[in-house]
N, C-alpha and C. Protein backbone atom coordinates (compact mmCIF):
# COMPACT_ATOMS: atom_id res chain seq x y z
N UNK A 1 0.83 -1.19 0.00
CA UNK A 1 0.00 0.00 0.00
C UNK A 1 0.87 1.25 0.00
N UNK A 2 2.03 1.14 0.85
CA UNK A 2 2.90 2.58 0.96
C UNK A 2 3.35 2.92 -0.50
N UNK A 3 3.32 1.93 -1.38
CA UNK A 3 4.05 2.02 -2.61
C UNK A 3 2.85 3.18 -4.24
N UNK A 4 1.76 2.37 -3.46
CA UNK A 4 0.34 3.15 -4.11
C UNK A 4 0.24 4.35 -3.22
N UNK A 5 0.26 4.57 -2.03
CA UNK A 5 -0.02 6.12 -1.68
C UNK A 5 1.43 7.23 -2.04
N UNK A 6 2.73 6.35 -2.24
CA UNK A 6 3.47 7.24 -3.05
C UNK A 6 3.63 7.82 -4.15
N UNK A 7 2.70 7.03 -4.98
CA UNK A 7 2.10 7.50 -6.49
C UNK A 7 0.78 8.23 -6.58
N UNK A 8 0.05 7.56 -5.60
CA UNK A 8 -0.88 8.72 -6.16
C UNK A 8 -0.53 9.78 -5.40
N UNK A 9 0.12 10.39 -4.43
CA UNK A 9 0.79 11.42 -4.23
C UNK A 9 1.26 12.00 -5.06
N UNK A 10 2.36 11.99 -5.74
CA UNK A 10 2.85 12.17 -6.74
C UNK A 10 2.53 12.75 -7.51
N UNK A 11 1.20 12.15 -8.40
CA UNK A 11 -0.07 11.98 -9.36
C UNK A 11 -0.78 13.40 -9.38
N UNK A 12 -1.34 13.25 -7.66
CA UNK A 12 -2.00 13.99 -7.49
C UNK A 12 -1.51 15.43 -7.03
N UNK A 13 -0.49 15.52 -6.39
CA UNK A 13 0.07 16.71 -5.32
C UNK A 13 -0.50 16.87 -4.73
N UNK A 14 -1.18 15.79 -4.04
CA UNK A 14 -1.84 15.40 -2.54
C UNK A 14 -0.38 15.18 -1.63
N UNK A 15 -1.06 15.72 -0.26
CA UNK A 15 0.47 14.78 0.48
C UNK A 15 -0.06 13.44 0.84
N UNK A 16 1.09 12.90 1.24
CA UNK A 16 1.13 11.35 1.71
C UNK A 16 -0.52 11.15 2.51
N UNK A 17 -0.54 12.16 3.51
CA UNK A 17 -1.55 11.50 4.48
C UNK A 17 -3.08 11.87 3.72
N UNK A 18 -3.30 12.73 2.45
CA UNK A 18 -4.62 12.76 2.11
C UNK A 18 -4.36 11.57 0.91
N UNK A 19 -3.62 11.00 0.75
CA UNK A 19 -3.45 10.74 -0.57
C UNK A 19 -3.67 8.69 0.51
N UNK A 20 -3.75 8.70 1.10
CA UNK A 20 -3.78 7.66 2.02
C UNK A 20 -5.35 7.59 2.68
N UNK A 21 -5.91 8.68 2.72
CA UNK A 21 -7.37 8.85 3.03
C UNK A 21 -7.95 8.17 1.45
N UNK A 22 -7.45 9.08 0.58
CA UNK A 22 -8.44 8.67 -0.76
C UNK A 22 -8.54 7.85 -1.12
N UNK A 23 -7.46 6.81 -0.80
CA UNK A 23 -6.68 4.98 -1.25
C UNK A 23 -7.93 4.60 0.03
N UNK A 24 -7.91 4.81 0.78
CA UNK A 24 -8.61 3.71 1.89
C UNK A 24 -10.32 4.16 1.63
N UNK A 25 -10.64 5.15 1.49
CA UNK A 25 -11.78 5.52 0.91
C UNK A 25 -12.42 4.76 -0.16
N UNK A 26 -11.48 4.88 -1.41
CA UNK A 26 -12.20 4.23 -2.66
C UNK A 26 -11.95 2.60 -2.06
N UNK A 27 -11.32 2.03 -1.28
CA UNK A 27 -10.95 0.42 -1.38
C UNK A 27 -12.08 0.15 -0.58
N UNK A 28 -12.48 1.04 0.34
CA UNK A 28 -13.72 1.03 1.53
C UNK A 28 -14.97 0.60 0.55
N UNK A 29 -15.19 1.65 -0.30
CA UNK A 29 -16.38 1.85 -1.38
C UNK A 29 -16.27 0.43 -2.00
N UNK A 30 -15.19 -0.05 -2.75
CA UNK A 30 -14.93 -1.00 -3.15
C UNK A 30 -15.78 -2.56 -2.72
N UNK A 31 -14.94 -2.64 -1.37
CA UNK A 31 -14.87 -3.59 -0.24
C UNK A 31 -16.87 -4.00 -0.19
N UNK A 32 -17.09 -2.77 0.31
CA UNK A 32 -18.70 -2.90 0.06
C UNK A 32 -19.58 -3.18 -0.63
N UNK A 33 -18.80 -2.65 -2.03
CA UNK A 33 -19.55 -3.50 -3.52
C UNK A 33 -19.43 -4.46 -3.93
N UNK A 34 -18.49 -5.38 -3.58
CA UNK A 34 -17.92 -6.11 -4.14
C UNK A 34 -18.50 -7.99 -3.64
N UNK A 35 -18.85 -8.50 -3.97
CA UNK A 35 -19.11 -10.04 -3.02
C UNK A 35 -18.14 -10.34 -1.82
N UNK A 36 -18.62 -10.80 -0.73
CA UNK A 36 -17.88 -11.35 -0.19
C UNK A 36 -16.42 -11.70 -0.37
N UNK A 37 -16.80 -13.06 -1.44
CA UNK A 37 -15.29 -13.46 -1.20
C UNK A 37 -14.43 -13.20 -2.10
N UNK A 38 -14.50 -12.00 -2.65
CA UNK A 38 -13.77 -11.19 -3.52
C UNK A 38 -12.85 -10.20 -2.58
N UNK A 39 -14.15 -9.02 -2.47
CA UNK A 39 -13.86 -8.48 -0.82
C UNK A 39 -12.98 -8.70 -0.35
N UNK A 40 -12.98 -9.80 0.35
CA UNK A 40 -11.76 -10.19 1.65
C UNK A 40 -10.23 -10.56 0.95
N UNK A 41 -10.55 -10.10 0.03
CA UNK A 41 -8.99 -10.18 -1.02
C UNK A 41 -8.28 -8.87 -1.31
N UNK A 42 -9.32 -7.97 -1.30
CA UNK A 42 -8.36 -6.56 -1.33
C UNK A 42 -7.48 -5.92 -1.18
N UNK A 43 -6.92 -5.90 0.32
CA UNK A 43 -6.64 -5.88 1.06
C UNK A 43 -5.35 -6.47 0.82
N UNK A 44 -5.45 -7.88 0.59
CA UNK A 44 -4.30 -8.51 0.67
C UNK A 44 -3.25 -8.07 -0.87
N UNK A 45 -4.85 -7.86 -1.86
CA UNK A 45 -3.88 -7.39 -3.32
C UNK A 45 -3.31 -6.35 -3.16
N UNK A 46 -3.70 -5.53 -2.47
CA UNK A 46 -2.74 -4.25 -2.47
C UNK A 46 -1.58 -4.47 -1.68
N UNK A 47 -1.69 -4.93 -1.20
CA UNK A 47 -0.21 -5.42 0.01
C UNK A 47 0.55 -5.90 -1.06
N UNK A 48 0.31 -7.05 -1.57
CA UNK A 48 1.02 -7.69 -2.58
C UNK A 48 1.05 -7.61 -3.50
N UNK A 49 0.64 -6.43 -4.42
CA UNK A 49 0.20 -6.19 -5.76
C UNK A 49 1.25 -6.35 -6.33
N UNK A 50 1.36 -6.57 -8.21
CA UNK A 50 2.76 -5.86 -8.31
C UNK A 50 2.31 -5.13 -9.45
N UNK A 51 2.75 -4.45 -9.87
CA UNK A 51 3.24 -2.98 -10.60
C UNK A 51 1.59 -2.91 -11.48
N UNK A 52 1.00 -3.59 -11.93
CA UNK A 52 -0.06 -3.78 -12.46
C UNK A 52 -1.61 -3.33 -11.79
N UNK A 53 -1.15 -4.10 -10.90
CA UNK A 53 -2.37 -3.16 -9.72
C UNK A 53 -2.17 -1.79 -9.17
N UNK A 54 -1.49 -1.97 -8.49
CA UNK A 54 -0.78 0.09 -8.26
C UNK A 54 -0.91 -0.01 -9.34
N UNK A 55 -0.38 0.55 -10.43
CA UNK A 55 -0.41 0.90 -11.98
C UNK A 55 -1.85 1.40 -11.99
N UNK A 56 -2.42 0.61 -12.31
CA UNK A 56 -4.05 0.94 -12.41
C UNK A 56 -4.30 1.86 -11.44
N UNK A 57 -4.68 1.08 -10.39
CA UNK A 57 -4.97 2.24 -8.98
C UNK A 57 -4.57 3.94 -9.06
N UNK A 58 -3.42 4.06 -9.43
CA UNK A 58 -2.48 5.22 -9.44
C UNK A 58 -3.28 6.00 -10.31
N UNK A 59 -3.24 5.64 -11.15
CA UNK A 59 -4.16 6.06 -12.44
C UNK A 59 -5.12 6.44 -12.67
N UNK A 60 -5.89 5.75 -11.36
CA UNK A 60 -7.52 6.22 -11.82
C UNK A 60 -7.27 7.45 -10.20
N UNK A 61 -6.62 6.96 -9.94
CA UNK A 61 -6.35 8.44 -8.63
C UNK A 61 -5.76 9.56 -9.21
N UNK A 62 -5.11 9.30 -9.89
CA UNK A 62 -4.35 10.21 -10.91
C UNK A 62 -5.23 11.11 -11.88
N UNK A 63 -6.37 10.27 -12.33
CA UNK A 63 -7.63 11.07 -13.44
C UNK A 63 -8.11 11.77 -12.25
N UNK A 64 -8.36 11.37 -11.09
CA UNK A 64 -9.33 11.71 -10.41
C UNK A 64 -8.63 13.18 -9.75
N UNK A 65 -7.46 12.97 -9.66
CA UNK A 65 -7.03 14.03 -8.89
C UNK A 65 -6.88 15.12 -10.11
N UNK A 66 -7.09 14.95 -11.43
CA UNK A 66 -6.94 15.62 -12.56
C UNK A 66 -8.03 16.67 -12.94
N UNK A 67 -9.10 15.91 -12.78
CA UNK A 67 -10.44 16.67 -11.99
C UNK A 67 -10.73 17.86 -11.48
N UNK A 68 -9.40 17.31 -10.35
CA UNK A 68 -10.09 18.49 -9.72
C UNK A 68 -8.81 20.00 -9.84
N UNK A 69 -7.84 19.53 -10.96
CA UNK A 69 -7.25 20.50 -11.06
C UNK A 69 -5.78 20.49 -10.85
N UNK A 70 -5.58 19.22 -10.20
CA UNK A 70 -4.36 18.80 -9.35
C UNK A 70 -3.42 18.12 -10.92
């Protein structure tokens, strides 16, 4: 996860600690939509992702933070 809130930091010119709200936010939103036993995998993909998941993630934090100007 530290590796995704350093990019979308980055991304965004959020600092570390909002840029760590927005990651746990959308995975929250996520977590809730998602089935069960999908769900309880999240968590662990981001821990262990590799470059493909951050990649993505970053990205759509990255549009998002684009949005708004950032």
């Amino acid at each position: 996860m530290e590796e995704l809130i350093k990019r979308v930091s980055e991304r965004t010119g959020m600092p570390e600690d909002k840029a760590k709200t927005a990651i746990e936010t959308v995975v929250g939103f996520l977590k809730e939509r998602l089935p069960a036993p999908i769900a309880g995998h999240v968590d662990s993909a981001l821990e262990h992702a590799g470059g493909t998941v951050v990649d993505k993630a970053s990205d759509l934090i990255g549009n998002i933070g684009g949005m708004f100007g950032k």
